[in-house]
C-alpha atoms as a PDB file:
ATOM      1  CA  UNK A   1      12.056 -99.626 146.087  1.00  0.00           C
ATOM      2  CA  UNK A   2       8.393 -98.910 145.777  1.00  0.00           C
ATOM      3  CA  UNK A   3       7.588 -95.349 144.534  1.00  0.00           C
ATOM      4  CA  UNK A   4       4.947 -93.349 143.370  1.00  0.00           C
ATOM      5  CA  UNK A   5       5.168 -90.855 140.458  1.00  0.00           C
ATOM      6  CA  UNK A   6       3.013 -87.522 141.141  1.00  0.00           C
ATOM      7  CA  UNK A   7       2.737 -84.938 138.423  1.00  0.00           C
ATOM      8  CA  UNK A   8       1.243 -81.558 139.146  1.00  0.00           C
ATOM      9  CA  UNK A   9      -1.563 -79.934 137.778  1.00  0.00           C
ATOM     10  CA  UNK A  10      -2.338 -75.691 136.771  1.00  0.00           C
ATOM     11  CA  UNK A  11      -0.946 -73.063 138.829  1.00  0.00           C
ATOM     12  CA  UNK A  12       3.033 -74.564 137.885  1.00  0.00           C
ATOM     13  CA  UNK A  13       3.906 -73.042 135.141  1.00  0.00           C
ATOM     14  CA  UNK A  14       6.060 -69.985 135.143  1.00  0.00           C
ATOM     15  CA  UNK A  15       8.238 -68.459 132.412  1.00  0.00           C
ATOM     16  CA  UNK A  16      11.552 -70.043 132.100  1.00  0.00           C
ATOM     17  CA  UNK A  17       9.979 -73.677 132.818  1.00  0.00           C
ATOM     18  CA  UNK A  18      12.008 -76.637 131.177  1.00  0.00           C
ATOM     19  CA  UNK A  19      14.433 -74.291 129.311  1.00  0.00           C
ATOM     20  CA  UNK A  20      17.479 -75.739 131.387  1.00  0.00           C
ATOM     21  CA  UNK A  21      16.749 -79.093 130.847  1.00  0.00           C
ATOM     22  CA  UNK A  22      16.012 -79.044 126.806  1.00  0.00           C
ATOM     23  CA  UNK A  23      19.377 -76.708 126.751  1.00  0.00           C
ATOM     24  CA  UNK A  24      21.212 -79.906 128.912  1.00  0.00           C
ATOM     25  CA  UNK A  25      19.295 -83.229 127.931  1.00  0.00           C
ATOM     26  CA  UNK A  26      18.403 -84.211 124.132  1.00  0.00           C
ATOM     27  CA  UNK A  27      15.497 -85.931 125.540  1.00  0.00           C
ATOM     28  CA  UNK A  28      13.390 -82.828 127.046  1.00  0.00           C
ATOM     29  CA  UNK A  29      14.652 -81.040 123.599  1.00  0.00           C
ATOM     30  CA  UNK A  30      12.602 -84.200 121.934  1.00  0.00           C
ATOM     31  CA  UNK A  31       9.522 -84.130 123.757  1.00  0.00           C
ATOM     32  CA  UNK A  32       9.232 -80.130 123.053  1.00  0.00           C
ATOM     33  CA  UNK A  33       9.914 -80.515 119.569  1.00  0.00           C
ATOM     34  CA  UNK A  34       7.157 -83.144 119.682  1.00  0.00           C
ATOM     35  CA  UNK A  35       4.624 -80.969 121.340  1.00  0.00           C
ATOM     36  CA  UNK A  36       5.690 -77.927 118.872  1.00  0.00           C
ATOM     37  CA  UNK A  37       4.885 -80.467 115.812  1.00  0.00           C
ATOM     38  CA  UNK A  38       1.655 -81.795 117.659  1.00  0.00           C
ATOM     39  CA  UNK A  39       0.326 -78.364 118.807  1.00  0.00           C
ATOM     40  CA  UNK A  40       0.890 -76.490 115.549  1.00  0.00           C
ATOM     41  CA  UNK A  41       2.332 -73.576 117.358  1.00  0.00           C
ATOM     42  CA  UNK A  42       5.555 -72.921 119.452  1.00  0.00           C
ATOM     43  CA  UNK A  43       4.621 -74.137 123.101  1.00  0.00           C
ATOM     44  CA  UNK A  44       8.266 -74.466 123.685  1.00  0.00           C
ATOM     45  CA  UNK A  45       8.890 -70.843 123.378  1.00  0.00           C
ATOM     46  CA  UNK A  46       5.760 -69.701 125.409  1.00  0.00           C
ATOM     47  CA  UNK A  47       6.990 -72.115 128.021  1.00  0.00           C
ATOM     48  CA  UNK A  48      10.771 -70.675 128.250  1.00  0.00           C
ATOM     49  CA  UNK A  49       9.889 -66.872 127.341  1.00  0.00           C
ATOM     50  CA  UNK A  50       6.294 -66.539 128.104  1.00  0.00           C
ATOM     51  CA  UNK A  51       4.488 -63.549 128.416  1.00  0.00           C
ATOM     52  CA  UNK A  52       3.284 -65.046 131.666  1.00  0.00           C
ATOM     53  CA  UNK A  53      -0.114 -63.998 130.926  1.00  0.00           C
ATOM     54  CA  UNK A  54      -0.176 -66.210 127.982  1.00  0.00           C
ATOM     55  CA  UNK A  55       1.412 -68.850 129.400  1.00  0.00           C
ATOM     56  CA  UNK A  56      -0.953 -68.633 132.356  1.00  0.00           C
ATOM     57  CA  UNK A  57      -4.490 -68.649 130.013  1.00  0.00           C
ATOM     58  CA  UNK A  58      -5.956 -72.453 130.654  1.00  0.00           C
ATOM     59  CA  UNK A  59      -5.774 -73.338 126.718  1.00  0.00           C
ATOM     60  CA  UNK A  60      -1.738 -72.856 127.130  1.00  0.00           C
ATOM     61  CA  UNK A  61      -0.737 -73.574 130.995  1.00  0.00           C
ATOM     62  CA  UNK A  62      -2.489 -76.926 130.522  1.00  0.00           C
ATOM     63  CA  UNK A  63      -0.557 -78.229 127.456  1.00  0.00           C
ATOM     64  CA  UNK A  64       2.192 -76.207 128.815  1.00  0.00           C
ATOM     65  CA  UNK A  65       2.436 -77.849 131.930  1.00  0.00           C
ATOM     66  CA  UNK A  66       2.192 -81.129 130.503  1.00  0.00           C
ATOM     67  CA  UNK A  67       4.925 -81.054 128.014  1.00  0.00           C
ATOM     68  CA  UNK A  68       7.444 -79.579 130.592  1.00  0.00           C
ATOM     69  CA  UNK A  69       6.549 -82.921 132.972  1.00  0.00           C
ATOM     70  CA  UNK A  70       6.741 -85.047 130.345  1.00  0.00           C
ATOM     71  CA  UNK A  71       9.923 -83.888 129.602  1.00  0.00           C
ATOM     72  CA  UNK A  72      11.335 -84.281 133.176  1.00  0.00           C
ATOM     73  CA  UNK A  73      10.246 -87.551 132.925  1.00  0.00           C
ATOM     74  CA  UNK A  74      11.752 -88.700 129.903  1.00  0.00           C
ATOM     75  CA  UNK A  75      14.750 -87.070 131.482  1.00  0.00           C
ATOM     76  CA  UNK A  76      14.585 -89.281 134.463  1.00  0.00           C
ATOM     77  CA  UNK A  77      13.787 -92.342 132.600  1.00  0.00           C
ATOM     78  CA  UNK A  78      16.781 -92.366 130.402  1.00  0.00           C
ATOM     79  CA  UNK A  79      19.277 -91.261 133.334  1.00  0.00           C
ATOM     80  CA  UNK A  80      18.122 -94.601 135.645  1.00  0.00           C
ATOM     81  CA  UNK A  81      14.883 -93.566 137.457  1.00  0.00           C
ATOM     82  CA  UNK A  82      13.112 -96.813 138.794  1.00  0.00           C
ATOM     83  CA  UNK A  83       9.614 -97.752 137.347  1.00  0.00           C
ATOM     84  CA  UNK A  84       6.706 -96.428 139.437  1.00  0.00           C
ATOM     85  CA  UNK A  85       4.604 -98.664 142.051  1.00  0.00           C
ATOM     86  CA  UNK A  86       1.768 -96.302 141.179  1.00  0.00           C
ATOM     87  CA  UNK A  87       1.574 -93.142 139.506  1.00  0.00           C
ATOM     88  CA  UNK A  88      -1.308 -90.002 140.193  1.00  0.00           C
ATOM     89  CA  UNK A  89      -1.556 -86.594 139.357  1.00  0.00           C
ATOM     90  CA  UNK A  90      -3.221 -83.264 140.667  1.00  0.00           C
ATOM     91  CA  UNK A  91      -6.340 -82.265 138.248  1.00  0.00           C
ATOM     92  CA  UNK A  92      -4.036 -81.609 135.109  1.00  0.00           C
ATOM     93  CA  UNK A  93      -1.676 -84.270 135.981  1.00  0.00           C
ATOM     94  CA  UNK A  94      -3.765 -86.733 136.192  1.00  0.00           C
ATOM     95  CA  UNK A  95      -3.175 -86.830 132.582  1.00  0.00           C
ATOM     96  CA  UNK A  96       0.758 -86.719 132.900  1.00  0.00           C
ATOM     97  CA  UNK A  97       0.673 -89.670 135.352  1.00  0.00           C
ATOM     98  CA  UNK A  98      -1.281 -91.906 132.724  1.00  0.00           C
ATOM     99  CA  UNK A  99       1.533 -91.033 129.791  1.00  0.00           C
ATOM    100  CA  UNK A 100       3.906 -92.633 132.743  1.00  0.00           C
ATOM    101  CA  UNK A 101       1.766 -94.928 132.929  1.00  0.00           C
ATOM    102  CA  UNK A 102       1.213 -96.271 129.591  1.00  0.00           C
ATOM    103  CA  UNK A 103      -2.325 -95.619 129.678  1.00  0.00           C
ATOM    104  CA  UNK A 104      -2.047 -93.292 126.780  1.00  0.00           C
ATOM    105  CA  UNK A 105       0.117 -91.777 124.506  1.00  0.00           C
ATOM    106  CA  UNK A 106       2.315 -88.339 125.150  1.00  0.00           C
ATOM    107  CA  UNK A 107       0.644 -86.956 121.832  1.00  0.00           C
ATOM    108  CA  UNK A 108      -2.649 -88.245 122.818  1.00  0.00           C
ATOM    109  CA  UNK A 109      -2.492 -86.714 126.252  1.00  0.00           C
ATOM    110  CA  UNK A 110      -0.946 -83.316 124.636  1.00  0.00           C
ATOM    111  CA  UNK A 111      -4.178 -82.993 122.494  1.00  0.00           C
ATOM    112  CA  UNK A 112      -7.003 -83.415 124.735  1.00  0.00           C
ATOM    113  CA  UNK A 113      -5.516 -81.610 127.347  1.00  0.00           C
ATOM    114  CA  UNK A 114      -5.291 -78.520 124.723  1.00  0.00           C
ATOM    115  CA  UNK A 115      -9.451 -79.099 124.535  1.00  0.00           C
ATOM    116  CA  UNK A 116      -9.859 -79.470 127.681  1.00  0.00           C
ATOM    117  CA  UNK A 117      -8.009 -75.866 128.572  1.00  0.00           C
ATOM    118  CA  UNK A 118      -9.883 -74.474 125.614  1.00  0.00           C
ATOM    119  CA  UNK A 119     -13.477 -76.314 126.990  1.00  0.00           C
ATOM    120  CA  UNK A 120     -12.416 -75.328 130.674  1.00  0.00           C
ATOM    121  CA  UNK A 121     -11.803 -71.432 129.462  1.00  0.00           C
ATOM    122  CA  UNK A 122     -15.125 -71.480 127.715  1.00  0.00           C
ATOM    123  CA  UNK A 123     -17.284 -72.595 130.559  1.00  0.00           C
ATOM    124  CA  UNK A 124     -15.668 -70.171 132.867  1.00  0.00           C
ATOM    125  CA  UNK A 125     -16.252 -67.473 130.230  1.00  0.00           C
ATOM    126  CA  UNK A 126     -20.049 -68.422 129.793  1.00  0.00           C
ATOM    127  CA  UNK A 127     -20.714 -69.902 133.592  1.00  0.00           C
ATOM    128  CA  UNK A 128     -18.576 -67.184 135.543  1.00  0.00           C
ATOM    129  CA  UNK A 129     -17.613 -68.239 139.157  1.00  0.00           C
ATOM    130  CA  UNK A 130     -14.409 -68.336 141.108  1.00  0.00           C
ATOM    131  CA  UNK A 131     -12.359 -69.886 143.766  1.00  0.00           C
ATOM    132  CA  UNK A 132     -10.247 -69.853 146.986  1.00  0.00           C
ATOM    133  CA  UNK A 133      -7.858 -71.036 148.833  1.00  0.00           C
ATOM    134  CA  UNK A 134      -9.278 -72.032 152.749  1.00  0.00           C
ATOM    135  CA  UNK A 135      -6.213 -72.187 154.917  1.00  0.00           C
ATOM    136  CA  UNK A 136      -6.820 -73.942 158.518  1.00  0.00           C
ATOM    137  CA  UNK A 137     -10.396 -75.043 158.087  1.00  0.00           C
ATOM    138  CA  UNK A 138     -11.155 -78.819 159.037  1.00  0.00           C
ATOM    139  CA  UNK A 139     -12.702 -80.740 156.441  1.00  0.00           C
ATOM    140  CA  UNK A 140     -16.327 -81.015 158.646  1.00  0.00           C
ATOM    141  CA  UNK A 141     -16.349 -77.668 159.817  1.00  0.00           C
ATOM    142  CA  UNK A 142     -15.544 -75.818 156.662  1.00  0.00           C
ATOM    143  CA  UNK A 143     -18.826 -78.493 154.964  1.00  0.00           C
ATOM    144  CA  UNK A 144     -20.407 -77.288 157.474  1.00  0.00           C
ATOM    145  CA  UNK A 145     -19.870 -73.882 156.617  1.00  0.00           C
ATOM    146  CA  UNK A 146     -20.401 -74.710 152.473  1.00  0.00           C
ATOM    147  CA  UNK A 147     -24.173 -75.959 153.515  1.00  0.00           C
ATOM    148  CA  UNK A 148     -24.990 -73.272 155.724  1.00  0.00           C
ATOM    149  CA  UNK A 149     -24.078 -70.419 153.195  1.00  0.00           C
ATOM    150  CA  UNK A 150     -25.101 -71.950 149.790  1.00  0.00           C
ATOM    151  CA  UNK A 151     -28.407 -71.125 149.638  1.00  0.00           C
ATOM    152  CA  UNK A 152     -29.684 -72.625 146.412  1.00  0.00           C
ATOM    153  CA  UNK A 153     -25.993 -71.371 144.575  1.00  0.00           C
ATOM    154  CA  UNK A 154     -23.486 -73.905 143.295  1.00  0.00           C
ATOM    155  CA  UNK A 155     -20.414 -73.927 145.941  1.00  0.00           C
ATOM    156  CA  UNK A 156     -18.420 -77.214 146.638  1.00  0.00           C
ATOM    157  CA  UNK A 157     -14.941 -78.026 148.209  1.00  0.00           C
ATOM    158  CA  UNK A 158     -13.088 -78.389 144.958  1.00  0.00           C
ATOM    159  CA  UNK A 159      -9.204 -79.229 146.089  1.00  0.00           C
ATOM    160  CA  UNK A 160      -9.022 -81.813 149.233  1.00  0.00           C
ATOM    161  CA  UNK A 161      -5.269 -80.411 148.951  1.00  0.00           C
ATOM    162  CA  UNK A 162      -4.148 -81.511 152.626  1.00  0.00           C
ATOM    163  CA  UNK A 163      -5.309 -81.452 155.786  1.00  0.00           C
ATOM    164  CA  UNK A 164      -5.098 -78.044 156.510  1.00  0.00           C
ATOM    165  CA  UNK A 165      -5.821 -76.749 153.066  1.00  0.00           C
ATOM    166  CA  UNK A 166      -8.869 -77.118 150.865  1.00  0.00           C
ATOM    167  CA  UNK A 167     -10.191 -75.056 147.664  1.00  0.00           C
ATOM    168  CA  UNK A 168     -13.704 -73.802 147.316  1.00  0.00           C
ATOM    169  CA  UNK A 169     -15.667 -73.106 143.763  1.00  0.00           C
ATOM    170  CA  UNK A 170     -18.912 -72.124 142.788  1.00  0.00           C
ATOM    171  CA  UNK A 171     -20.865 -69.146 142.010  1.00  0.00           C
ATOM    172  CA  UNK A 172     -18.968 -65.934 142.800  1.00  0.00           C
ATOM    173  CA  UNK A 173     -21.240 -64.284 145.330  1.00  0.00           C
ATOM    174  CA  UNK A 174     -21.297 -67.525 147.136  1.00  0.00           C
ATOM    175  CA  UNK A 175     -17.339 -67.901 147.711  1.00  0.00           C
ATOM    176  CA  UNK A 176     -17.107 -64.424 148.912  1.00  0.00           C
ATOM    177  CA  UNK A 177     -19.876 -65.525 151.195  1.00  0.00           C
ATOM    178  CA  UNK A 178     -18.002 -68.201 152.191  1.00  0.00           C
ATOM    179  CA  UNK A 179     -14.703 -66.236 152.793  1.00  0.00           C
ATOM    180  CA  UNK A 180     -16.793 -63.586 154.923  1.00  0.00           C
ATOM    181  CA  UNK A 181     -18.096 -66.516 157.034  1.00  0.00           C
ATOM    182  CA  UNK A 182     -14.789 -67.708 157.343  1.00  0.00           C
ATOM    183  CA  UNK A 183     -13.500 -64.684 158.834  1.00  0.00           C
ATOM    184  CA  UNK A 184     -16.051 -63.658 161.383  1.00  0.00           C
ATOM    185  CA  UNK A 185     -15.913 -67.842 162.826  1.00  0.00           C
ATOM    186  CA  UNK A 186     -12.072 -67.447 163.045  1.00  0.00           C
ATOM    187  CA  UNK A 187     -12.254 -70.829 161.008  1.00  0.00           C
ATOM    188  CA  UNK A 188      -9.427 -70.102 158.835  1.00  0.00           C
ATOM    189  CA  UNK A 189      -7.241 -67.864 156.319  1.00  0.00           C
ATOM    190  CA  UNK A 190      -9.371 -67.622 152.470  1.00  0.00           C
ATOM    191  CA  UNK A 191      -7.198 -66.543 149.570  1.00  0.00           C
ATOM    192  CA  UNK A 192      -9.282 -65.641 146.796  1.00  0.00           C
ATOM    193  CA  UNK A 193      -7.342 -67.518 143.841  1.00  0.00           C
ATOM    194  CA  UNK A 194      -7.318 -65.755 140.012  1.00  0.00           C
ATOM    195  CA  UNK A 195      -8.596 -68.630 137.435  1.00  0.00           C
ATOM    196  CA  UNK A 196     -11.064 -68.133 134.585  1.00  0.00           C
ATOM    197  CA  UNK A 197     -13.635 -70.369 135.959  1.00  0.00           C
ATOM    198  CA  UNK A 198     -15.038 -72.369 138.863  1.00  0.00           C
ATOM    199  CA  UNK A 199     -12.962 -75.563 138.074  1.00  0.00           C
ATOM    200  CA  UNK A 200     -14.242 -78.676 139.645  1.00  0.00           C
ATOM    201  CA  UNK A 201     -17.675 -77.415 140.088  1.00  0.00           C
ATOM    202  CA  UNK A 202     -20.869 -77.898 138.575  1.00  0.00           C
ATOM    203  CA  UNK A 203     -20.354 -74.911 136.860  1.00  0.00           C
ATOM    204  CA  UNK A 204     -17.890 -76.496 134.704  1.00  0.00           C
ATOM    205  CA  UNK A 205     -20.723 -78.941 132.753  1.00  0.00           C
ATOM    206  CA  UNK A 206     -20.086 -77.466 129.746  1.00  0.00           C
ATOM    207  CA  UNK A 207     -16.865 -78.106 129.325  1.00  0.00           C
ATOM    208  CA  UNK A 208     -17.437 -81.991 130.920  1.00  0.00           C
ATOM    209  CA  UNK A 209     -20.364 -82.435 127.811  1.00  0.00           C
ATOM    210  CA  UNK A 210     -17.265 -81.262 125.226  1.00  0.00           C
ATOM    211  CA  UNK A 211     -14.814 -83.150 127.035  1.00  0.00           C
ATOM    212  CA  UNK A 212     -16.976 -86.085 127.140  1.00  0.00           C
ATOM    213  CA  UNK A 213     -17.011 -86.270 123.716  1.00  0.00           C
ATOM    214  CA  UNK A 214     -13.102 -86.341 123.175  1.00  0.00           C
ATOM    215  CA  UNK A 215     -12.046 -89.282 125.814  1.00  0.00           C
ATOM    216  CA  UNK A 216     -14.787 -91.343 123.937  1.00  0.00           C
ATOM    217  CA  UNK A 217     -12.998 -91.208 120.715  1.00  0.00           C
ATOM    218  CA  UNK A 218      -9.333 -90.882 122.503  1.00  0.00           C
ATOM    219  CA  UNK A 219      -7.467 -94.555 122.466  1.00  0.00           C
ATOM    220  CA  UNK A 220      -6.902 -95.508 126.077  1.00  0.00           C
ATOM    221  CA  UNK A 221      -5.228 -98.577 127.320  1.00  0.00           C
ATOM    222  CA  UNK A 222      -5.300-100.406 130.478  1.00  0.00           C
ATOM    223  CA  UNK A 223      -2.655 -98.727 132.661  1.00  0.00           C
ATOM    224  CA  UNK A 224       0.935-100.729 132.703  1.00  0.00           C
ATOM    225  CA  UNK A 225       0.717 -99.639 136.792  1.00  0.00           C
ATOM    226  CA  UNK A 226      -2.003 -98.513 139.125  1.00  0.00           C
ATOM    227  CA  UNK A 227      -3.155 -95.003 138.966  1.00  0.00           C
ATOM    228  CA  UNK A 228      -5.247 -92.730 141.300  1.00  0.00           C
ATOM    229  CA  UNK A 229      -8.009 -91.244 139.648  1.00  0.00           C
ATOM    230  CA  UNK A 230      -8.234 -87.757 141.713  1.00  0.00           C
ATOM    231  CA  UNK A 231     -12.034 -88.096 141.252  1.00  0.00           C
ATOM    232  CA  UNK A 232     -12.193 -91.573 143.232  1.00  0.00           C
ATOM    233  CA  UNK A 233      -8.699 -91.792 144.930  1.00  0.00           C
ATOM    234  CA  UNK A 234      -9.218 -95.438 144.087  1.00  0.00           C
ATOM    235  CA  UNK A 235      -6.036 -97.011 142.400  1.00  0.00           C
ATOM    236  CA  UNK A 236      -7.111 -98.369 139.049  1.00  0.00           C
ATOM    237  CA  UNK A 237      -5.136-100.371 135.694  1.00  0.00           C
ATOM    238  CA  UNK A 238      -8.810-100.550 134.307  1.00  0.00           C
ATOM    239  CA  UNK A 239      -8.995 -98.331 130.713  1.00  0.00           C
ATOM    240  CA  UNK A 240     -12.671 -97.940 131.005  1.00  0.00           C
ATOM    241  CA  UNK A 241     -12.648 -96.986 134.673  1.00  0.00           C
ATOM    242  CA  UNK A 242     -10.023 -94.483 133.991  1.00  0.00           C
ATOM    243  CA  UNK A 243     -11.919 -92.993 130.601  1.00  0.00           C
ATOM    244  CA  UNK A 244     -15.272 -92.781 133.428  1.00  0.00           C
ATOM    245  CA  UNK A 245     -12.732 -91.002 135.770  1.00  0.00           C
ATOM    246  CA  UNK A 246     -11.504 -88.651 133.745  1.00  0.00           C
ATOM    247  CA  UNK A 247     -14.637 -87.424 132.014  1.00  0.00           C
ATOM    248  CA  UNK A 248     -16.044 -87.127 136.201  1.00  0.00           C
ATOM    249  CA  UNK A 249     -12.777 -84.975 136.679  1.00  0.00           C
ATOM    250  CA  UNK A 250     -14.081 -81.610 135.007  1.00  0.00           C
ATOM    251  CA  UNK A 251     -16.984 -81.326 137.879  1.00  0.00           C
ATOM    252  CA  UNK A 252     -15.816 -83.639 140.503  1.00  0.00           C
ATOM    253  CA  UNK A 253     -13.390 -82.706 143.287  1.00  0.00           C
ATOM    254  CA  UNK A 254      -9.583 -83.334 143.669  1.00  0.00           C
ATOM    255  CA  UNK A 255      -9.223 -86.224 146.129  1.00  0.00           C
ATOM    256  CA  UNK A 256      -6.034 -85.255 146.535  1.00  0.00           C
ATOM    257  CA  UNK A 257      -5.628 -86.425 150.474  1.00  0.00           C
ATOM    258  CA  UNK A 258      -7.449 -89.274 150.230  1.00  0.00           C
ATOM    259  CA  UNK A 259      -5.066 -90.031 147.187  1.00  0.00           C
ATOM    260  CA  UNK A 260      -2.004 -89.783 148.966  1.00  0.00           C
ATOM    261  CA  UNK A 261      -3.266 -91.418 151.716  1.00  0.00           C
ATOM    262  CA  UNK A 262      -3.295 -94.786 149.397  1.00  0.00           C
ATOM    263  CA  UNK A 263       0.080 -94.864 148.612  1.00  0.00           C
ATOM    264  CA  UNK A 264       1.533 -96.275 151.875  1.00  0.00           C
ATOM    265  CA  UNK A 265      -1.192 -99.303 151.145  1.00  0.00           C
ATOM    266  CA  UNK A 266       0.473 -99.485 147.693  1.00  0.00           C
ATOM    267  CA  UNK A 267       4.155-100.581 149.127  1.00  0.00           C
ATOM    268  CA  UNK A 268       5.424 -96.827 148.503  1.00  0.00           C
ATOM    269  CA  UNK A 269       7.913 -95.221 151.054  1.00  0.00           C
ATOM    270  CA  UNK A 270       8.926 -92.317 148.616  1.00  0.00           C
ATOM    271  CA  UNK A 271       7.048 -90.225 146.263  1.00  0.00           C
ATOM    272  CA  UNK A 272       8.768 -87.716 143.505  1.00  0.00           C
ATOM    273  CA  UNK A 273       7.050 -85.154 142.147  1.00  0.00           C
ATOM    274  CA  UNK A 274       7.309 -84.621 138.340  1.00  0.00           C
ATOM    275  CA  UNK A 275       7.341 -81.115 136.402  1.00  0.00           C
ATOM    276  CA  UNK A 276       7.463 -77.370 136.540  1.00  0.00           C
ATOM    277  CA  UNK A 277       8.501 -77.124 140.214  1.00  0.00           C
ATOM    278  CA  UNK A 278       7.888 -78.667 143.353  1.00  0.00           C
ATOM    279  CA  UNK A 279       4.695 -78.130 144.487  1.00  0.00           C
ATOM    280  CA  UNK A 280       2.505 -81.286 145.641  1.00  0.00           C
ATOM    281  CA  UNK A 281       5.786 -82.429 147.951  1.00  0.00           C
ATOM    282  CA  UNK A 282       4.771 -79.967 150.945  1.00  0.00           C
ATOM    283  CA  UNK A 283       1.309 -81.059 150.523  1.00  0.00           C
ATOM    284  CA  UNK A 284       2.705 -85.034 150.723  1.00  0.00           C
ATOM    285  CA  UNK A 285       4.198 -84.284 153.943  1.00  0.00           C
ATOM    286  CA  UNK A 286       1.178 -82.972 155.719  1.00  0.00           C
ATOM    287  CA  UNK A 287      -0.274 -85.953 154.694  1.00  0.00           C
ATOM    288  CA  UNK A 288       1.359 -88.277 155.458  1.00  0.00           C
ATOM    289  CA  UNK A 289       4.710 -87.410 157.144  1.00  0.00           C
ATOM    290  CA  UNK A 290       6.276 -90.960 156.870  1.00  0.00           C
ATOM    291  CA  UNK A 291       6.686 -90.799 153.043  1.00  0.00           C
ATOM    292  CA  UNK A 292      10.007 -89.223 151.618  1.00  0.00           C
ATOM    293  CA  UNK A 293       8.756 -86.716 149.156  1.00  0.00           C
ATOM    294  CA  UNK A 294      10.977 -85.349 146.130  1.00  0.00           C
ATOM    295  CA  UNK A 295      10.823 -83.064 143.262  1.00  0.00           C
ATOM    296  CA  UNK A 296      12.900 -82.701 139.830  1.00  0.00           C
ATOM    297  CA  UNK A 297      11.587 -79.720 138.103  1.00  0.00           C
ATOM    298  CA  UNK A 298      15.563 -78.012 137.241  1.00  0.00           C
ATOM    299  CA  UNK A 299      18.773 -80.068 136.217  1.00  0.00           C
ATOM    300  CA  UNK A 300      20.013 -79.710 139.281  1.00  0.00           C
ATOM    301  CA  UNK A 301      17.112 -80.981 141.514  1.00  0.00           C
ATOM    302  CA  UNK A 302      16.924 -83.838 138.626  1.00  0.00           C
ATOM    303  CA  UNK A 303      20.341 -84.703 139.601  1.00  0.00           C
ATOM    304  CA  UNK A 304      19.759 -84.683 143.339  1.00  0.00           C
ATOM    305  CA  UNK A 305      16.547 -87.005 143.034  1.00  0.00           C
ATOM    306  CA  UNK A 306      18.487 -89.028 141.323  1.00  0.00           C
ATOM    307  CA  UNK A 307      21.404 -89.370 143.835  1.00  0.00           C
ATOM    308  CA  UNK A 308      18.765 -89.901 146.320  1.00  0.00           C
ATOM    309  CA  UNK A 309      16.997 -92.621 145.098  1.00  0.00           C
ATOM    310  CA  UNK A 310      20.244 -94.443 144.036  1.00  0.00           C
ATOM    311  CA  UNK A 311      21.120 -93.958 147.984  1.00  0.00           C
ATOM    312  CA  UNK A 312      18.020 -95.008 149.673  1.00  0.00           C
ATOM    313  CA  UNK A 313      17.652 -98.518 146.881  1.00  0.00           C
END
């Protein structure tokens, strides 16, 4: 069986996450006590009992979000899930997907992801900006629509989601521009989205300087399997091309289509999504409808994947 690993990025978590798999599995209970240890702090309590606005700040959902993945997978692993063909993650989870794929260590991964919410939250703070959701646009059209109303401001297609959905960033007054434009073409739904900062933009330098800084001194490996780097969707085992990616993440956009779009090429015929709960699987299936597309983010969906993998071998 060929099979890719995808890992989601912010926007999963949600109070409650992983507390039914570190009550059943000693393995998720591991991983959290690692990240608790790591972190300095008790993520595994903000992650089962919130407050959801904590939980939802950058500096926490990020680590957050990671542990809780990390945890599924460890879950997996020890309970018979195959070894990926290739492994990719959604902004955040790009970092989950190169734990699994020995690119770099869980602790490793937990720590610059905690800078990088921190750095992210800071730029947004100090840069402003925001982003939406554009529901029905075509890619062309809706660039189209980017050029035409920019005018000198920083605005950019930040999420290449699927093909009917794509996320726009940049300066405030120029998304709501955008979303106005939108609505008197008839070119599609915009669903103003509440983040601290216009992530994957320009306006997110500061935090890509900072960040910079931190994969230089961070030990990464070549990758044991091919990843996706979401700001290339170009499948990589290369440790420098993946430190290049990674530090191009912060401003670049989420190739997330044209990511998916590789994994048929790759062998795969199924894809299981990793972590809180199953987003990136509807997404898969716009994409590309052929692929079968599964989630474990609970015991019991853990259980199914696993039944349904052991059926389809």
């Amino acid at each position: 069986m060929h099979l890719a690993f995808m890992f989601p990025g912010q926007g999963a978590q949600k109070p409650g996450m992983g507390q039914a798999l570190y009550d059943a599995f000693p393995e998720a209970r591991t991983v959290f006590e690692r990240a608790n240890e790591v972190l300095s702090f008790d993520l595994a309590s903000l992650c089962f009992a919130g407050p959801a606005e904590k939980l939802t700040s950058t500096d926490i959902a990020q680590p957050a979000i990671l542990t809780v993945s990390i945890a599924t997978l460890r879950v997996l692993q020890t309970h018979g899930l195959p070894a990926p063909t290739v492994a990719l993650g959604h902004s955040l989870g790009e970092y989950s997907a190169l734990v699994a794929a020995g690119s770099f260590s869980f602790e490793t991964a937990l720590l610059l992801v905690r800078k990088r919410g921190l750095f992210m939250r800071e730029a947004g703070a100090q840069m402003g900006g925001g982003m939406a959701a554009v529901i029905g646009a075509d890619d062309e059209a809706l660039a189209s629509l980017i050029e035409e109303v920019r005018g000198g401001r920083i605005l950019v297609a930040a999420n290449y989601n699927a093909p009917d959905q794509t996320v726009i960033s940049g300066e405030q007054s120029a998304v709501a521009d955008a979303g106005a434009a939108l609505k008197e073409r008839g070119l599609g739904r915009y669903i103003p989205l509440r983040v601290s900062g216009a992530f994957h933009s320009p306006l997110m330098a500061p935090a890509a300087e900072r960040m910079a800084a931190e994969l230089d001194a961070a030990e990464i490996l070549n990758a044991q399997v091919p990843v996706i780097p979401n700001a290339t969707a170009v499948p990589t085992q290369s440790a420098a091309a993946i430190r290049q990616a990674l530090k191009d993440q912060v401003t670049s956009s989420v190739r997330w289509t044209s990511s998916v779009a590789q994994l048929r090429g790759l062998g795969c015929t199924a894809a299981i999504e990793i972590g809180a709960r199953g987003i990136l699987g509807p997404m898969v299936e716009k994409i590309d409808s052929g692929l079968a597309a599964l989630s474990a983010h609970d015991v019991d969906s853990v259980r199914e994947c696993l039944e349904r993998l052991e059926a389809i071998r």
